[in-house]
Protein backbone atom coordinates (compact mmCIF):
# COMPACT_ATOMS: atom_id res chain seq x y z
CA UNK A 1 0.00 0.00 0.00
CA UNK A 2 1.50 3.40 -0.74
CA UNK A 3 2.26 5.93 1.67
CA UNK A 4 -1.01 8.23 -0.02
CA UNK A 5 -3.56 5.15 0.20
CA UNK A 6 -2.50 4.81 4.01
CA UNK A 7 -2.43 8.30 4.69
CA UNK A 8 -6.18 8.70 3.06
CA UNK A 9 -7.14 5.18 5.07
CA UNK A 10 -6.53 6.64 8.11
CA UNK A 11 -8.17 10.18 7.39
CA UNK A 12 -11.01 8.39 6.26
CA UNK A 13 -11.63 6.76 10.31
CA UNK A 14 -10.29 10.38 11.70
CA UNK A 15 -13.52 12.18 9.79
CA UNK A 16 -15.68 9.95 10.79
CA UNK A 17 -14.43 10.22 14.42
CA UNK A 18 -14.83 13.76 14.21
CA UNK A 19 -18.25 13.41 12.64
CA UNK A 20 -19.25 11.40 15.77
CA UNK A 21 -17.72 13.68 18.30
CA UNK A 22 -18.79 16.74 16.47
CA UNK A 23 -21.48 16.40 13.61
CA UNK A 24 -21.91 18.53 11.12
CA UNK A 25 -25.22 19.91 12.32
CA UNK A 26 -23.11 21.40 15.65
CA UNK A 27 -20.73 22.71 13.06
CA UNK A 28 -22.78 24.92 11.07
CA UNK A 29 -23.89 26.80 14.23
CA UNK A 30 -20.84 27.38 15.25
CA UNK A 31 -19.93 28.44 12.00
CA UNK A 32 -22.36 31.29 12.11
CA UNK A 33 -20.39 33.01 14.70
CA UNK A 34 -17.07 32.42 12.83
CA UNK A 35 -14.94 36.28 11.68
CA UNK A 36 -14.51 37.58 8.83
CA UNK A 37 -11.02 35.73 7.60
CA UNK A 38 -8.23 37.11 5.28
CA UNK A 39 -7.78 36.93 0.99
CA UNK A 40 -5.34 34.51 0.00
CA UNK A 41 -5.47 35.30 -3.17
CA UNK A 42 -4.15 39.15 -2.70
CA UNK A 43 -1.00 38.00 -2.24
CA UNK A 44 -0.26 37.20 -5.86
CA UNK A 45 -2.20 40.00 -6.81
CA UNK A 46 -0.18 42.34 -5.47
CA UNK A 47 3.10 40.95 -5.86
CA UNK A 48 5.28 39.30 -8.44
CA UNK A 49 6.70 36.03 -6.36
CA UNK A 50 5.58 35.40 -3.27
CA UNK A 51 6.95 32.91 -0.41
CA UNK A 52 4.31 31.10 1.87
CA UNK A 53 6.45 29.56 4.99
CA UNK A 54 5.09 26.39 6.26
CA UNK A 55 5.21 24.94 10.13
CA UNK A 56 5.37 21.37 9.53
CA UNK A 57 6.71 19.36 13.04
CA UNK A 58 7.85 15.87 10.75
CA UNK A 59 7.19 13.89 7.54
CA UNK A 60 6.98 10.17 6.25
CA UNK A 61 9.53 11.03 4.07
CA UNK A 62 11.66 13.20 6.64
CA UNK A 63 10.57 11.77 9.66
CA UNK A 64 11.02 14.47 12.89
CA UNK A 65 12.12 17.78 11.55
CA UNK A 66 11.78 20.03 14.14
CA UNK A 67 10.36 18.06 17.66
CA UNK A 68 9.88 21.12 19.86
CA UNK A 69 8.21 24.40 18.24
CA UNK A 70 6.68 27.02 19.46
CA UNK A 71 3.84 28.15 16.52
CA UNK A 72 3.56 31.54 18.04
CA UNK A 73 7.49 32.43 17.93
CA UNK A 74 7.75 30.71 14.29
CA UNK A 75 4.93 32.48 12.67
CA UNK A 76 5.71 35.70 13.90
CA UNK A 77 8.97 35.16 12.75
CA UNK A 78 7.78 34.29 9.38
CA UNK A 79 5.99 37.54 9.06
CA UNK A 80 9.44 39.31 10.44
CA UNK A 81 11.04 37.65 7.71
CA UNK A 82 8.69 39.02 4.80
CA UNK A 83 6.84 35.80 4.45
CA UNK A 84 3.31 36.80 2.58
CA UNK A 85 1.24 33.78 3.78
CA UNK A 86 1.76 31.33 6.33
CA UNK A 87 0.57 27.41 5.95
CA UNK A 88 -0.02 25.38 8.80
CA UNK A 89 -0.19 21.27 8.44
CA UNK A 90 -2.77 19.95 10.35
CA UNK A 91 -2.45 16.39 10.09
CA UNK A 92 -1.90 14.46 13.45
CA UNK A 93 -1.17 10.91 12.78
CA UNK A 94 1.70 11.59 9.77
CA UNK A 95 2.83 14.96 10.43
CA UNK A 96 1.91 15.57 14.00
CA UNK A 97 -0.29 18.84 13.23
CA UNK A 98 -2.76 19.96 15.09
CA UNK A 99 -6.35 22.06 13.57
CA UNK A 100 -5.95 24.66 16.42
CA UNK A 101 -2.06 26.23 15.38
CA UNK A 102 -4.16 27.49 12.49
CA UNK A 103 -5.77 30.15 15.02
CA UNK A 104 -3.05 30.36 17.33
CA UNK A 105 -1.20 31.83 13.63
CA UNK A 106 -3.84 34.27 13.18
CA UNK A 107 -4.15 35.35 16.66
CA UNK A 108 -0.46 36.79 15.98
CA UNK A 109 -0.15 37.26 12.63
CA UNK A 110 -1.53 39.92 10.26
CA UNK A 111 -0.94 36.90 7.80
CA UNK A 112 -3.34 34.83 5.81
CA UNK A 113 -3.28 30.83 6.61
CA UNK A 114 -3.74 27.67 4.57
CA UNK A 115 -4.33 24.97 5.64
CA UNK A 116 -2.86 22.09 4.26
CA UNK A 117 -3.75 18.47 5.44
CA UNK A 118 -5.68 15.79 3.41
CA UNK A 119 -9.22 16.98 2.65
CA UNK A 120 -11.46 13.81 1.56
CA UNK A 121 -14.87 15.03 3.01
CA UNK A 122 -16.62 17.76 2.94
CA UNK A 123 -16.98 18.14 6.74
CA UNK A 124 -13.03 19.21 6.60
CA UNK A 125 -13.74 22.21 4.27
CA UNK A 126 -16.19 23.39 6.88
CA UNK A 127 -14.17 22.86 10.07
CA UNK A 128 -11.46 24.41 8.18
CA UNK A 129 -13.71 27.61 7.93
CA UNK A 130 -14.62 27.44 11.38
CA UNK A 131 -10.28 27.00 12.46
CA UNK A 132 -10.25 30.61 10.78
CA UNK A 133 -8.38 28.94 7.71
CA UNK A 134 -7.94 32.02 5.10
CA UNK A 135 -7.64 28.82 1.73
CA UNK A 136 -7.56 25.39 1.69
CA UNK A 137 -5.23 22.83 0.05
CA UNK A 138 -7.01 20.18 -1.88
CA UNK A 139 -4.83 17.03 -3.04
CA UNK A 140 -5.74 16.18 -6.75
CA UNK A 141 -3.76 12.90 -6.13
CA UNK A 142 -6.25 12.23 -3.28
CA UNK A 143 -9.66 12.74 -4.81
CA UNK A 144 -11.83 11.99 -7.59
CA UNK A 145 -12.63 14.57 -10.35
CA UNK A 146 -16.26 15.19 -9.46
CA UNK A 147 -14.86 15.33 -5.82
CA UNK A 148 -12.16 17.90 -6.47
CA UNK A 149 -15.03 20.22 -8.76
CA UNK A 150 -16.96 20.30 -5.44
CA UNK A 151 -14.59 20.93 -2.81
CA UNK A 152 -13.25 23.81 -4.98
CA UNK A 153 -16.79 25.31 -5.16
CA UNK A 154 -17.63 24.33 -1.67
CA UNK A 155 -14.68 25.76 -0.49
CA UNK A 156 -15.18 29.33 -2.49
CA UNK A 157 -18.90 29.02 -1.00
CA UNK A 158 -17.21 29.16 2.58
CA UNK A 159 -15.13 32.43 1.30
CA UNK A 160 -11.76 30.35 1.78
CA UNK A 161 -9.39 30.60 -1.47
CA UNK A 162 -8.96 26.81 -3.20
CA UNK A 163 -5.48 25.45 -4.02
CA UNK A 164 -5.29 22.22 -5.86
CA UNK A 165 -2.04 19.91 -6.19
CA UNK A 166 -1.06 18.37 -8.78
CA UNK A 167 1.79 15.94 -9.52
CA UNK A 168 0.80 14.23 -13.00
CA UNK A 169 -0.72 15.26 -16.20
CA UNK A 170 -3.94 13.32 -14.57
CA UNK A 171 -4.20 15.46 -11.34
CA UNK A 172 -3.67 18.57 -13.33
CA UNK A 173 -6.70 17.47 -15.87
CA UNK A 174 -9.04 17.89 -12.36
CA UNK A 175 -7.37 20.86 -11.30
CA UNK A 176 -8.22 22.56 -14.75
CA UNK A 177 -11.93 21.00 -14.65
CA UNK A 178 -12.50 22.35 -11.32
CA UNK A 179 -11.78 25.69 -12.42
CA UNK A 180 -9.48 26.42 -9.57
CA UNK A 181 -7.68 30.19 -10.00
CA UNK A 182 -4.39 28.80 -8.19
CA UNK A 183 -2.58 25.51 -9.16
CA UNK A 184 -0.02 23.91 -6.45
CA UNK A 185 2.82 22.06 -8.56
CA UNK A 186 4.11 19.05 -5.86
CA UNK A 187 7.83 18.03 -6.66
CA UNK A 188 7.30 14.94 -4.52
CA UNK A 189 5.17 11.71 -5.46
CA UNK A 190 2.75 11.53 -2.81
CA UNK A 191 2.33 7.85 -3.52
CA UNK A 192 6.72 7.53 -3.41
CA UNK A 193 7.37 10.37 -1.52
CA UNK A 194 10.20 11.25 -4.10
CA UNK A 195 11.14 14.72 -5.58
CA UNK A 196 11.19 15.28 -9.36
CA UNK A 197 12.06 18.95 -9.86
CA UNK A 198 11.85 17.66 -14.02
CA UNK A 199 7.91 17.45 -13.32
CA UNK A 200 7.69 21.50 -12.96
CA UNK A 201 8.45 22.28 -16.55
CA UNK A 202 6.11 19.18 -18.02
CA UNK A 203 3.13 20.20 -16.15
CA UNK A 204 3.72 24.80 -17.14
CA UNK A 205 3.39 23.32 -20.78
CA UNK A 206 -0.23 22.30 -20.09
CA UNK A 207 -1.24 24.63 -17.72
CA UNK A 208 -3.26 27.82 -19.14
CA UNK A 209 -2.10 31.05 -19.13
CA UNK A 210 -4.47 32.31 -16.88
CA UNK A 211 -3.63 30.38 -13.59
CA UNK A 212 -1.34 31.45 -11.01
CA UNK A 213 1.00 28.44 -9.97
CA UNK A 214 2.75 27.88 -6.70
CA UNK A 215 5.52 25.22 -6.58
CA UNK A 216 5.99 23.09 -3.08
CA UNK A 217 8.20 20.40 -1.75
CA UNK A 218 11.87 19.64 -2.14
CA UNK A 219 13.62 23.03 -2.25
CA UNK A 220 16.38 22.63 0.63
CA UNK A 221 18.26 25.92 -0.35
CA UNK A 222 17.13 29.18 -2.08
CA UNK A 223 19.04 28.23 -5.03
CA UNK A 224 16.62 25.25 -5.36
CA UNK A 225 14.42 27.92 -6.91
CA UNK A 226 16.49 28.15 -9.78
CA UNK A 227 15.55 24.50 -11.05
CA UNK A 228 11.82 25.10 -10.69
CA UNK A 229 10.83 29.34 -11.15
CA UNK A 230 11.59 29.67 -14.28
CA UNK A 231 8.31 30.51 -16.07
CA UNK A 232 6.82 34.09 -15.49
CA UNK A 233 3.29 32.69 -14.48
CA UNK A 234 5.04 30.99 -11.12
CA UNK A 235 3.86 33.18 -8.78
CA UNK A 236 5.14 31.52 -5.11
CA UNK A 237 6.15 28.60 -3.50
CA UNK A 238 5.26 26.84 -0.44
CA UNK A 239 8.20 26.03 1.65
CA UNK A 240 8.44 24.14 5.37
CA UNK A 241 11.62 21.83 5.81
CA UNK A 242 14.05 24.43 4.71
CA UNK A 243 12.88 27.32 7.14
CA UNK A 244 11.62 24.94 9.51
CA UNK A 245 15.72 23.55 10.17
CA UNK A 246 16.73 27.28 9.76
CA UNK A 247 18.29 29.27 12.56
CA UNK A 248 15.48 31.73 12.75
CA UNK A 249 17.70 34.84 12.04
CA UNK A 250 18.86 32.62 8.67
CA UNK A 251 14.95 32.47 7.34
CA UNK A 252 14.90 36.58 6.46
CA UNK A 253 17.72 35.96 4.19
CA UNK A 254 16.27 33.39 2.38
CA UNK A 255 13.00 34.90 1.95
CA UNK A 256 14.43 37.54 0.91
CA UNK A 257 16.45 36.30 -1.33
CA UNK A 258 13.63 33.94 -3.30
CA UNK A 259 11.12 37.06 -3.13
CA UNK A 260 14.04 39.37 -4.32
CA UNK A 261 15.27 37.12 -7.46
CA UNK A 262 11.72 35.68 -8.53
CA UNK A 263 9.76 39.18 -7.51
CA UNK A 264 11.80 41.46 -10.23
């Protein structure tokens, strides 16, 4: 079984916990009282390149990157740094997230927040809304096509900002269907959990012109950049490991840096 079947396995039990503790119903009251939240999207709007710094605690491909953090200290020093979004991983059982750092980040942040886990129900895209999540990542690789089509609409509905992954020619083809604005380009296989910087420049040549692309995963220096920015309509990329092993006074430079060569 690959690492993405066992991954969605276990979500699958961990919604339906949720649902049990928590239904839906509950929820949408709640969800009523929920704030105003942040636009994602602005940040490409107003800016050429833009660098979204991740807090990610481990991996199945890393393992433990960083055992002890303190989300308040690192977000706050994101948005020192000149990050322009912040994404939080909120899966437990893989990557040891938790749903709540998502509101502890906007409690001291100015910043907007995706959130980027596994979404395979519905009921996520809501209690995303109600964690104060600005967008949502949504895992071509993970879903269906008619399932990816309505959990980009759903999410929109909720006033969150849709990002959809994509890895292969096939995940892209449901990214474009959905009619998603922002397309995520994932170096690594979800289902290996290998990096192939090479799959960047396939997937721009089938991407239309009209949708702002983010690349994620694999960059361990700013100079990775140079093997994956090279198209104009790459407007940002999604970065944990790096800044999360980073001496905090080190993660300025490199944001800088990344935002400073790909911004121009």
């Amino acid at each position: 079984m690959s690492i993405l079947k066992r991954i969605i396995k276990a979500k699958k039990l961990e919604v339906k916990q949720k649902k049990e503790k928590f239904p839906m119903e509950k929820l949408l009251v709640e969800l009523m009282k929920a704030p105003a939240n942040r636009n994602f999207r602005d940040i490409f709007e107003y800016n050429d390149f833009s660098v979204i710094a991740e807090i990610k605690r481990k991996s199945p491909s890393k393992g433990v990157i960083k055992a002890n953090i303190n989300v308040r200290k690192i977000a706050e020093n994101y948005e020192k740094s000149g990050a322009r979004a912040i994404s939080v991983v909120t899966d437990k059982k893989f990557f040891d997230g938790r749903l709540e750092y998502i509101e502890e980040v906007k409690k001291y942040t100015s910043l907007p927040v995706l959130r980027k886990d596994f979404i395979i129900d519905e009921y996520q895209i809501y209690e995303s809304r109600l964690a104060k999540a600005d967008a949502v990542l949504i895992i071509a690789a993970a879903l269906d096509k008619k399932s990816v089509v309505q959990f980009v609409r759903k999410t929109r509905f909720l006033n969150m900002t849709p990002i959809v992954e994509v890895h292969s020619g096939d995940d892209l083809k449901k990214a474009i269907s959905s009619g998603t604005d922002i397309i995520g380009i994932n170096t690594r296989d979800l289902k290996t959990f290998k990096t192939n910087f090479g799959i960047v420049k396939t997937l721009m040549k089938k991407i239309p012109k009209d949708k702002i692309v983010i690349i994620e995963s694999g960059m361990t220096k700013p100079e990775d950049l140079d093997n994956v920015a090279t198209d104009p309509r790459i407007k940002g990329a999604l970065i944990g490991t790096m800044f999360m092993k980073m001496p905090d006074k080190d993660v300025k430079d490199a944001i800088g840096k990344m935002q400073g060569k790909y911004g121009a």
